[in-house]
C-alpha atoms as a PDB file:
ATOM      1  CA  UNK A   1     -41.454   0.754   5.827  1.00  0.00           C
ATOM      2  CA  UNK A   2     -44.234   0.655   8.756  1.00  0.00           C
ATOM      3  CA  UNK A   3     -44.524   2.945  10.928  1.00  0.00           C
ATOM      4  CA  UNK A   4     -47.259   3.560  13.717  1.00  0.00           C
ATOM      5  CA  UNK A   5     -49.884   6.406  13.533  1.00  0.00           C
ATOM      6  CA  UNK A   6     -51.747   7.627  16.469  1.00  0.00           C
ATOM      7  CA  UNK A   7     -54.112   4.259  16.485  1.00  0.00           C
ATOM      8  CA  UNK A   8     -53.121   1.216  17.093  1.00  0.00           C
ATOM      9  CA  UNK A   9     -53.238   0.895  13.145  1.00  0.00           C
ATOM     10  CA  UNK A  10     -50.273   0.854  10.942  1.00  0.00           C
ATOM     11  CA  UNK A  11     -49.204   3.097   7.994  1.00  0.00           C
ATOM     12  CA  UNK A  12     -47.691   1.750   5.303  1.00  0.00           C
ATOM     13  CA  UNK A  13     -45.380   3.650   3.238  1.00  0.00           C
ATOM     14  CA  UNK A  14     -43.587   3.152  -0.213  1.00  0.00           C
ATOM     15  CA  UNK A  15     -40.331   5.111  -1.331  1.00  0.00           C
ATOM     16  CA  UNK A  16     -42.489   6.996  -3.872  1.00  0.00           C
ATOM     17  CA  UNK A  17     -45.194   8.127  -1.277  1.00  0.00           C
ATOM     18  CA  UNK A  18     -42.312   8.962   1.067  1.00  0.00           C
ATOM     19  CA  UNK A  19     -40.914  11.222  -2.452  1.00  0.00           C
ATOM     20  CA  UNK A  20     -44.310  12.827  -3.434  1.00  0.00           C
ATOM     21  CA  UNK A  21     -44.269  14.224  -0.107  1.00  0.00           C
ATOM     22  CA  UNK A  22     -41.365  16.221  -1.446  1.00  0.00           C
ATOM     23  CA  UNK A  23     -42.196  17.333  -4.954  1.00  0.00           C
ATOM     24  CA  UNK A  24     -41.201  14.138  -6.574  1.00  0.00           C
ATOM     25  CA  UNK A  25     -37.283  15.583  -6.273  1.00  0.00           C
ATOM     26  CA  UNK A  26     -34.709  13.897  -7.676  1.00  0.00           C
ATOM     27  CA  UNK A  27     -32.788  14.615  -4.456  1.00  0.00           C
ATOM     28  CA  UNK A  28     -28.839  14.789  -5.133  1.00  0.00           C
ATOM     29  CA  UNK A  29     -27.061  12.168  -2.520  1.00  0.00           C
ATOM     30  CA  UNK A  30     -30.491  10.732  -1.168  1.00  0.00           C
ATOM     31  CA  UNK A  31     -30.491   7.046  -2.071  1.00  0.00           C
ATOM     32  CA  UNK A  32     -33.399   5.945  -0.112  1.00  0.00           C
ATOM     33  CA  UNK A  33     -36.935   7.360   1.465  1.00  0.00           C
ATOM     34  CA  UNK A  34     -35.930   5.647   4.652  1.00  0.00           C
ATOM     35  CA  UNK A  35     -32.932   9.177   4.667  1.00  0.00           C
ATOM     36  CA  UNK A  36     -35.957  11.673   4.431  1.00  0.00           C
ATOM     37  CA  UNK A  37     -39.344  10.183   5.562  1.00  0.00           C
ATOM     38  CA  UNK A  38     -40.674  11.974   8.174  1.00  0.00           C
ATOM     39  CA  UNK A  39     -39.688  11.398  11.901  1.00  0.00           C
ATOM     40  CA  UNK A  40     -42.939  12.670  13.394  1.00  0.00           C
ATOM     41  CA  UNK A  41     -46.372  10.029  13.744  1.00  0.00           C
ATOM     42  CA  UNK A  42     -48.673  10.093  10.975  1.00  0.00           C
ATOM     43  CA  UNK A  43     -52.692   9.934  11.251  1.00  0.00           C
ATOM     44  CA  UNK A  44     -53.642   7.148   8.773  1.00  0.00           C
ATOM     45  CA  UNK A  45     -56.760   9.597   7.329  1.00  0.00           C
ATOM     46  CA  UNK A  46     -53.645  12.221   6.346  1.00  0.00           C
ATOM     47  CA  UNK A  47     -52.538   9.734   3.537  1.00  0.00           C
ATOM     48  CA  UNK A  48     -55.443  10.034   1.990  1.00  0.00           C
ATOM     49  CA  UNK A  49     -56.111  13.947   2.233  1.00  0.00           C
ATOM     50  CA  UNK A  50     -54.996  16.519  -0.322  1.00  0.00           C
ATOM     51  CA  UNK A  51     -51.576  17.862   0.015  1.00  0.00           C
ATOM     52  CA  UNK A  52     -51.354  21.869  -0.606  1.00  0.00           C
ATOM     53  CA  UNK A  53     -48.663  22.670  -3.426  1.00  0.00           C
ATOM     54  CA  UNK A  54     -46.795  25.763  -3.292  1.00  0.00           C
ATOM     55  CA  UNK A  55     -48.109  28.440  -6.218  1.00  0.00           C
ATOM     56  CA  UNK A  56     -45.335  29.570  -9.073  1.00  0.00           C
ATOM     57  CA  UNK A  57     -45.309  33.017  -9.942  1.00  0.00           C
ATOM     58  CA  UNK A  58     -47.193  33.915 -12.774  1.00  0.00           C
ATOM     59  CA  UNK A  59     -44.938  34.728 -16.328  1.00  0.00           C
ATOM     60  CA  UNK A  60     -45.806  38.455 -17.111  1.00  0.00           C
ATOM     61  CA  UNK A  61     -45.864  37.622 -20.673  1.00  0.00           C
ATOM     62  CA  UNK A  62     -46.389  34.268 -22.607  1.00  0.00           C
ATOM     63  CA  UNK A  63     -42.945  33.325 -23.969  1.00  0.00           C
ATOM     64  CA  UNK A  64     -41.625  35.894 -22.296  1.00  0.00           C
ATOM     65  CA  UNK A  65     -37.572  34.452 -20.943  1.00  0.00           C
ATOM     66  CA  UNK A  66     -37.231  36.953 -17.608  1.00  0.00           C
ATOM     67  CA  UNK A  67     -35.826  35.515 -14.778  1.00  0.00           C
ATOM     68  CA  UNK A  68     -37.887  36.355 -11.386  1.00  0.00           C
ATOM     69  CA  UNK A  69     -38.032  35.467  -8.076  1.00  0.00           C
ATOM     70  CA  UNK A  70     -40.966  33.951  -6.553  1.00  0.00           C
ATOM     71  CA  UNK A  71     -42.812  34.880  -2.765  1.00  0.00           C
ATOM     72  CA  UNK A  72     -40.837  32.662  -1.036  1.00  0.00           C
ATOM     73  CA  UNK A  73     -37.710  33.961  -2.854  1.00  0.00           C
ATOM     74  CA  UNK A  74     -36.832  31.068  -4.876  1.00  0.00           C
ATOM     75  CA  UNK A  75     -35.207  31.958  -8.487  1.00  0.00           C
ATOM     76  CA  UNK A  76     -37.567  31.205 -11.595  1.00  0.00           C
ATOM     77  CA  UNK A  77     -35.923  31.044 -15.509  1.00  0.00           C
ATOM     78  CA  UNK A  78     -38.489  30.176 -17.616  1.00  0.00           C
ATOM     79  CA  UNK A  79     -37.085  27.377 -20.125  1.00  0.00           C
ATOM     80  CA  UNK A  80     -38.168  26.496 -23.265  1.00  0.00           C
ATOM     81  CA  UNK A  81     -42.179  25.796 -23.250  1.00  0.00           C
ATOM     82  CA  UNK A  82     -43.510  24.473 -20.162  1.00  0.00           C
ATOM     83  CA  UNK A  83     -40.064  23.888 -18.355  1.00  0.00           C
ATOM     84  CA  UNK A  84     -38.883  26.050 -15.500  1.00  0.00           C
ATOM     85  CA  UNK A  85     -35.152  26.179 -13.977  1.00  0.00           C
ATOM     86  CA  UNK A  86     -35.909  27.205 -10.099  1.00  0.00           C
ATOM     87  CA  UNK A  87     -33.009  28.080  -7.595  1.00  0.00           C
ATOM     88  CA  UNK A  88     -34.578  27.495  -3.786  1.00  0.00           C
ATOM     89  CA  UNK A  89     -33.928  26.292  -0.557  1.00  0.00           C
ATOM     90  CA  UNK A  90     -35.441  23.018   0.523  1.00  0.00           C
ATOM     91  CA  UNK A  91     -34.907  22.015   4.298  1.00  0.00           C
ATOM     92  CA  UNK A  92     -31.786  23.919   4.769  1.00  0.00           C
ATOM     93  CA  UNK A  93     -30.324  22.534   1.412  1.00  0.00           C
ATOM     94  CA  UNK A  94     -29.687  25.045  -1.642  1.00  0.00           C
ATOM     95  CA  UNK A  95     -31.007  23.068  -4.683  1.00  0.00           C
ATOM     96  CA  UNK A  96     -30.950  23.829  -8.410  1.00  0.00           C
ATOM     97  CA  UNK A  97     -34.564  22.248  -9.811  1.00  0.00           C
ATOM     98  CA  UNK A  98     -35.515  21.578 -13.191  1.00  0.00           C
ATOM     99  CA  UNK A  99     -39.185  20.840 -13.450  1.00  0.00           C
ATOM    100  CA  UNK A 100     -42.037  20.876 -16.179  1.00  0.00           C
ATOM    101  CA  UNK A 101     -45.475  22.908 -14.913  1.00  0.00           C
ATOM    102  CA  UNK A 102     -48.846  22.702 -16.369  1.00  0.00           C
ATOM    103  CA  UNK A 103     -52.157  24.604 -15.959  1.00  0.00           C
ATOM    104  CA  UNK A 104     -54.525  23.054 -13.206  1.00  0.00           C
ATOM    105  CA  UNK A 105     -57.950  23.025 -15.115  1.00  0.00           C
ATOM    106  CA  UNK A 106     -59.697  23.359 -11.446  1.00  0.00           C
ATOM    107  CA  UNK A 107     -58.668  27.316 -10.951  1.00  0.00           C
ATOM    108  CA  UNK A 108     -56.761  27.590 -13.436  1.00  0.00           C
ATOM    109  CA  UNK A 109     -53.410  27.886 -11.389  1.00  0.00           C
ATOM    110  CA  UNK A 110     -49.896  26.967 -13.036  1.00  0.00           C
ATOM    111  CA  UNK A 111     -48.093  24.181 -10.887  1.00  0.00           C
ATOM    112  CA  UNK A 112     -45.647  21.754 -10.750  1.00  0.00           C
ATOM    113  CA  UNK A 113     -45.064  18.699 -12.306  1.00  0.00           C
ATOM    114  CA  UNK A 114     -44.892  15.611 -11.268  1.00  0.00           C
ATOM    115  CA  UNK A 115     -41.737  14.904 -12.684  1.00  0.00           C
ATOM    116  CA  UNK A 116     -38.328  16.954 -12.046  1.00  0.00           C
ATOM    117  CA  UNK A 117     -34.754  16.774 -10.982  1.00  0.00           C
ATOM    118  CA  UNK A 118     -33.466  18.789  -8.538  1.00  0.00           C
ATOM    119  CA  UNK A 119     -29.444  18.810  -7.947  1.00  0.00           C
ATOM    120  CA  UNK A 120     -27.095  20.220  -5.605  1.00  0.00           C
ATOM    121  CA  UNK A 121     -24.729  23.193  -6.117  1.00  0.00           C
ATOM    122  CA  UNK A 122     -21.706  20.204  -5.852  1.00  0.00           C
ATOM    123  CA  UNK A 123     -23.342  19.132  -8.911  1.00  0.00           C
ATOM    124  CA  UNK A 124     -24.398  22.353 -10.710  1.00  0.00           C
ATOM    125  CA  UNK A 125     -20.755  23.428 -10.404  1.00  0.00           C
ATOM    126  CA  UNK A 126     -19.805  20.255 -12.207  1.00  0.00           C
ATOM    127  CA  UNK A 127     -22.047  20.554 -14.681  1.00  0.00           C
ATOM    128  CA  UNK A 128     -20.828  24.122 -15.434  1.00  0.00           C
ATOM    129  CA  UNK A 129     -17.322  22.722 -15.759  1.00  0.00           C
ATOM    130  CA  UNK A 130     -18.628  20.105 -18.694  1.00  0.00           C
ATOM    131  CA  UNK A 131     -20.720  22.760 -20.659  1.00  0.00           C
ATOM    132  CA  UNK A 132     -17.977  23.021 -23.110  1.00  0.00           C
ATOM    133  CA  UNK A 133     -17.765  19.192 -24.089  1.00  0.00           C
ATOM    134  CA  UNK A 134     -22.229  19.299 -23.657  1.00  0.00           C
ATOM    135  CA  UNK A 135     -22.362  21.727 -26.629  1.00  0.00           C
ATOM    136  CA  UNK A 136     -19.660  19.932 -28.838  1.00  0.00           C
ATOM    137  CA  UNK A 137     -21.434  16.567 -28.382  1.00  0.00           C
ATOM    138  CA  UNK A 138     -24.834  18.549 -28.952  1.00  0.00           C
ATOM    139  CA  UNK A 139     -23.100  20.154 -32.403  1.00  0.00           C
ATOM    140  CA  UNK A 140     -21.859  16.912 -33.228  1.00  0.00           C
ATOM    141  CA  UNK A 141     -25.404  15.401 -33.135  1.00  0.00           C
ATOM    142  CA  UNK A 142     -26.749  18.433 -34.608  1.00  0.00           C
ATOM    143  CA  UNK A 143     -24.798  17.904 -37.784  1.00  0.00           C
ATOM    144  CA  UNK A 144     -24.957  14.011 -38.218  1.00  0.00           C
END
């Protein structure tokens, strides 16, 4: 998709640069970028800039399984290792977010991933319905 920045130049953009600028999140019922890219004229040097990501809270404790909620009040449950379950809001929209983090070796800051899911509450509320039949198929691997 083209669209035109403030020059008389052109920007081109690809579904996955139109994505990064949203976390790389698998959004639930959001087939294309074309449904979120941005509406507003873009400066061709702004592709190329850093973007600014959004600090985690810190775990109090390494290994430590506390749930917390971050500045911007999002919900944090640490997962196993590196994975965090998140609970925020994301342009009006409630989303449930599954995402691995890792430690920037810059400053030493823990952030996101670049791969994650994130999933409406339509489809947390499903998957909440199946966790019986996920933890018999998960026993009946376990076992084989």
């Amino acid at each position: 998709m083209k669209r035109k920045a403030k020059s008389a130049e052109y920007v081109e953009d690809s579904e996955e640069d139109v994505f990064d600028a949203y976390d790389n999140e698998d959004l639930d019922g959001v087939d294309s970028a074309e449904e979120i890219a941005p509406k507003k004229k873009v400066k061709a040097a702004a592709k190329q800039g850093p973007t600014k990501v959004k600090e985690p809270t810190k775990q109090s404790k390494e290994g430590e399984n506390d749930s917390k909620t971050g500045k911007d009040g999002e919900y944090i449950l640490p997962l196993d290792g590196k994975k965090k379950l998140t609970v925020q809001k994301f342009k009006n929209l409630t989303l449930i977010g599954i995402r691995e983090f890792y430690t920037d070796k810059n400053d030493g800051k823990e952030k996101p991933g670049k791969k994650g899911i994130a999933i409406s509450p339509a489809a947390w509320t499903t998957l909440k319905s199946h966790i019986a039949d996920i933890d018999e198929a998960i026993n009946k691997l376990e076992s084989q």
